[in-house]
PDB file of N, CA and C in Angstrom:
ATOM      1  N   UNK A   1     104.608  20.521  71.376  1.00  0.00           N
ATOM      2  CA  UNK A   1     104.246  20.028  72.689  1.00  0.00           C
ATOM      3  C   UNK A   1     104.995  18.716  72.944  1.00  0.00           C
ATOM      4  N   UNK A   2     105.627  18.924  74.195  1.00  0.00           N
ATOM      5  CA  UNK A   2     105.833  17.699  74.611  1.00  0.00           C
ATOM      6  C   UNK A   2     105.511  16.460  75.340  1.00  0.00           C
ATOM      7  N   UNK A   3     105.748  15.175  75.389  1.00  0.00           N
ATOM      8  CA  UNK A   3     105.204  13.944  75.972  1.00  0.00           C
ATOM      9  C   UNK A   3     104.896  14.634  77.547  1.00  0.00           C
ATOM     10  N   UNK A   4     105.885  15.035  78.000  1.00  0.00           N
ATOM     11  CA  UNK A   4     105.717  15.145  79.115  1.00  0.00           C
ATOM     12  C   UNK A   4     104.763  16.080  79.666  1.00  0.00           C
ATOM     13  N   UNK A   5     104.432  16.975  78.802  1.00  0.00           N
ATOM     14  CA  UNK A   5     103.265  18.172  79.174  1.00  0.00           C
ATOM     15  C   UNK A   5     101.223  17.396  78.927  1.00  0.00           C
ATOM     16  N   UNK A   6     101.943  16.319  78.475  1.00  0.00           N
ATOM     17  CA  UNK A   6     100.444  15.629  78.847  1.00  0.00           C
ATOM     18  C   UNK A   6      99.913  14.684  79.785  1.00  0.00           C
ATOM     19  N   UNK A   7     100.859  15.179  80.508  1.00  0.00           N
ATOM     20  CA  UNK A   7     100.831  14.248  82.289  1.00  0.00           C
ATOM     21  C   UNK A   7     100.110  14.982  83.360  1.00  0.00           C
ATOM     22  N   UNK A   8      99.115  15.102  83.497  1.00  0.00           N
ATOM     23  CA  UNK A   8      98.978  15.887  84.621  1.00  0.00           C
ATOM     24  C   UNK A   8      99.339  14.991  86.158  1.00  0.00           C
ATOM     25  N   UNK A   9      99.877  15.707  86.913  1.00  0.00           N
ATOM     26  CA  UNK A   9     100.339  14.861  88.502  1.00  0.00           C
ATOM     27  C   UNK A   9      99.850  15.115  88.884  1.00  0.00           C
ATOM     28  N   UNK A  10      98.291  15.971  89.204  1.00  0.00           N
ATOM     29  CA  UNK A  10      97.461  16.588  90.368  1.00  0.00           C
ATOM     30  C   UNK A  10      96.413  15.503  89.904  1.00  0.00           C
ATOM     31  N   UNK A  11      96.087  14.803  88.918  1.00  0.00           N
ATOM     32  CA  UNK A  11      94.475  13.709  88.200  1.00  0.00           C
ATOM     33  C   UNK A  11      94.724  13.058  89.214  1.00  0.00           C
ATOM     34  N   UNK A  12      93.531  12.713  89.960  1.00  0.00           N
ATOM     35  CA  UNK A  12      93.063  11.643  90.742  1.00  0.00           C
ATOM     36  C   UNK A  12      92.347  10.893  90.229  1.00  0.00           C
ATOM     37  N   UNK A  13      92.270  10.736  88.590  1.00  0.00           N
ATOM     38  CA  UNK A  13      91.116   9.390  87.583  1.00  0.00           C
ATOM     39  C   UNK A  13      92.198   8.276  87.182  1.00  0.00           C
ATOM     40  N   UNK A  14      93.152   8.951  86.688  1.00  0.00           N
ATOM     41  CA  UNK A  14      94.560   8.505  86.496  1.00  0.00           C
ATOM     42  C   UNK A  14      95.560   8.719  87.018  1.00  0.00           C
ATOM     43  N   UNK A  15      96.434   7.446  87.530  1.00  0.00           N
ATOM     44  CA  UNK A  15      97.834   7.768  88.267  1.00  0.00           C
ATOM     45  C   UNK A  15      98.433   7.717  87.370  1.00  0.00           C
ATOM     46  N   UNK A  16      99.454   8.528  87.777  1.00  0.00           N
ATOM     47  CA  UNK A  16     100.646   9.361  87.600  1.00  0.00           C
ATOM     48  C   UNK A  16     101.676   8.098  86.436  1.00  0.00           C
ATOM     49  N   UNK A  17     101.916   7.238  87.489  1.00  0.00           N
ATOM     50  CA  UNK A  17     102.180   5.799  86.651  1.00  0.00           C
ATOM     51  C   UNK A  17     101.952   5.635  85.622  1.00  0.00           C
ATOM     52  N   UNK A  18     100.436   5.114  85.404  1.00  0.00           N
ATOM     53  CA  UNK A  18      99.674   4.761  84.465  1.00  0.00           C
ATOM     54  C   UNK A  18      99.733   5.918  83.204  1.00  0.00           C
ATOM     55  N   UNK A  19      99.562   7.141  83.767  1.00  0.00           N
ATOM     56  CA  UNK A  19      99.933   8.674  82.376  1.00  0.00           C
ATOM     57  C   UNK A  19     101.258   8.196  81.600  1.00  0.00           C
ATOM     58  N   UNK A  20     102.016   7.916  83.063  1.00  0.00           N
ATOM     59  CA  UNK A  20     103.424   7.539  82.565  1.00  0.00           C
ATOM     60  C   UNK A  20     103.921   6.481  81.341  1.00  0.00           C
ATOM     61  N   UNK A  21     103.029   5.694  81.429  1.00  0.00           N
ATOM     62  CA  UNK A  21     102.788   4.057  80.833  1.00  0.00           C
ATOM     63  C   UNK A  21     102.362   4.881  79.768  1.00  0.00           C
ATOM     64  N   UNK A  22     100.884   5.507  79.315  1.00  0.00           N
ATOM     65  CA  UNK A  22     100.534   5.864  77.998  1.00  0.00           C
ATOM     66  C   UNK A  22     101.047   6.599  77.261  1.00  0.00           C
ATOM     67  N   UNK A  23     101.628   7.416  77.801  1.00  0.00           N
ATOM     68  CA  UNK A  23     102.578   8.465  77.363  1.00  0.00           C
ATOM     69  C   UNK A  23     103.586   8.113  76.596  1.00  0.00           C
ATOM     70  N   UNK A  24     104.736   6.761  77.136  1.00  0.00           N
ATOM     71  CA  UNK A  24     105.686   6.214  77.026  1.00  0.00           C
ATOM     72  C   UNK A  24     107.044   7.232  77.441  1.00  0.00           C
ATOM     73  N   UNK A  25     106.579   7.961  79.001  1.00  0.00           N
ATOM     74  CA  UNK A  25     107.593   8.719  79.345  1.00  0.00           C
ATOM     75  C   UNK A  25     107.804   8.105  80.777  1.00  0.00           C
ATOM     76  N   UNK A  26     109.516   8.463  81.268  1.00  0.00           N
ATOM     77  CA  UNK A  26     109.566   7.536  82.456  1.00  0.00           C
ATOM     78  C   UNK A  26     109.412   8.493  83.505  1.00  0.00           C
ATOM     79  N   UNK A  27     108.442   7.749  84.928  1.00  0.00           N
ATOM     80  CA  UNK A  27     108.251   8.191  85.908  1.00  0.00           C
ATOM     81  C   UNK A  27     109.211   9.251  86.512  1.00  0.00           C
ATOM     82  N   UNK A  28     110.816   8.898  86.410  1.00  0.00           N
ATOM     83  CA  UNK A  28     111.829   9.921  87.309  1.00  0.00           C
ATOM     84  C   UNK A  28     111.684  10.876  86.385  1.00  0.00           C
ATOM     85  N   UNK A  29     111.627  10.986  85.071  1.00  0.00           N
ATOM     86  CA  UNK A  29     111.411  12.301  84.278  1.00  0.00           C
ATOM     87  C   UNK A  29     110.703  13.293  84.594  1.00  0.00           C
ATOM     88  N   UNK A  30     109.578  12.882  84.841  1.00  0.00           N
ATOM     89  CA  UNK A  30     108.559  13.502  85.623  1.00  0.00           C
ATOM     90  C   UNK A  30     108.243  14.264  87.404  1.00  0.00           C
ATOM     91  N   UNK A  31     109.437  13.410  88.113  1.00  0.00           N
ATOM     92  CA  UNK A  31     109.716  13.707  89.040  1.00  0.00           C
ATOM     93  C   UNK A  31     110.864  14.776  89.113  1.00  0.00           C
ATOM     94  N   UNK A  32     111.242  14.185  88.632  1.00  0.00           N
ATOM     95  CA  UNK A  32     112.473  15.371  88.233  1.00  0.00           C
ATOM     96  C   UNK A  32     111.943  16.538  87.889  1.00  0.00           C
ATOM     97  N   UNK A  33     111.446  16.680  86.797  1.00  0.00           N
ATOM     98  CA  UNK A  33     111.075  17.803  86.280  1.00  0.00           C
ATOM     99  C   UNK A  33     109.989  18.634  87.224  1.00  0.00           C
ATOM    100  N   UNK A  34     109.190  17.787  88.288  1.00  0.00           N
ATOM    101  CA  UNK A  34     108.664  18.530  89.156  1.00  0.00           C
ATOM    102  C   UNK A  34     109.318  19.169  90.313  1.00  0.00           C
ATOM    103  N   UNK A  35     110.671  18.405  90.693  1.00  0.00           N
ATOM    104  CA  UNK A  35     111.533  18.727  91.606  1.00  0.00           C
ATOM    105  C   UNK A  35     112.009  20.196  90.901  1.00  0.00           C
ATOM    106  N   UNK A  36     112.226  20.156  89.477  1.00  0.00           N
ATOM    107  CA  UNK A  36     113.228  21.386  89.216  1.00  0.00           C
ATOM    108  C   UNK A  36     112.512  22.631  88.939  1.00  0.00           C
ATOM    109  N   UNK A  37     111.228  22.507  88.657  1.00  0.00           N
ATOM    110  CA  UNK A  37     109.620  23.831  88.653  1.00  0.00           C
ATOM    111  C   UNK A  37     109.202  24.083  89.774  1.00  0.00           C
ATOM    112  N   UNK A  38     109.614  22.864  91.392  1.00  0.00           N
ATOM    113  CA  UNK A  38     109.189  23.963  92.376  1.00  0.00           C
ATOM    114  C   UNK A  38     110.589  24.412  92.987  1.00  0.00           C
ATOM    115  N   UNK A  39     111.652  24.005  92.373  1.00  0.00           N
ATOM    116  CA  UNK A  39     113.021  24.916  92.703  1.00  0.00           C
ATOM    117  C   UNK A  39     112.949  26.677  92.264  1.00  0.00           C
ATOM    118  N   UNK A  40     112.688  26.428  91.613  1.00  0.00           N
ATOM    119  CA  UNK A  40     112.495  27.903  90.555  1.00  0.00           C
ATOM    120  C   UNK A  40     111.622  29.140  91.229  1.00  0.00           C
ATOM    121  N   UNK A  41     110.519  28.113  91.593  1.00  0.00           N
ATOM    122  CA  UNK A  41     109.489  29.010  92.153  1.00  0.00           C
ATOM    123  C   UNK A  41     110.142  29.647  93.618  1.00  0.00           C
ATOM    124  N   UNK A  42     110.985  29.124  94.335  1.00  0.00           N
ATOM    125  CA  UNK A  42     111.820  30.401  95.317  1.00  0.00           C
ATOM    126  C   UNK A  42     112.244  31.389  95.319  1.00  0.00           C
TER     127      UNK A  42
END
């Protein structure tokens, strides 16, 4: 498993940021990687 699969972006207890911060993964990673999973889905 990776850092990044323990981020959820839909939590409204924790921002996205802050996952980001504990995690020690960076925010555009995450964006990115959401940009390129709803590419796919077309």
């Amino acid at each position: 498993m990776m850092r990044q699969d323990w981020i959820d972006m839909k939590d409204n207890l924790v921002a996205t940021t802050r996952q980001c911060e504990l995690a020690g993964v960076s925010r555009a990673t995450m964006y990115a990687r959401q940009k390129a999973q709803s590419g796919r889905r077309r």
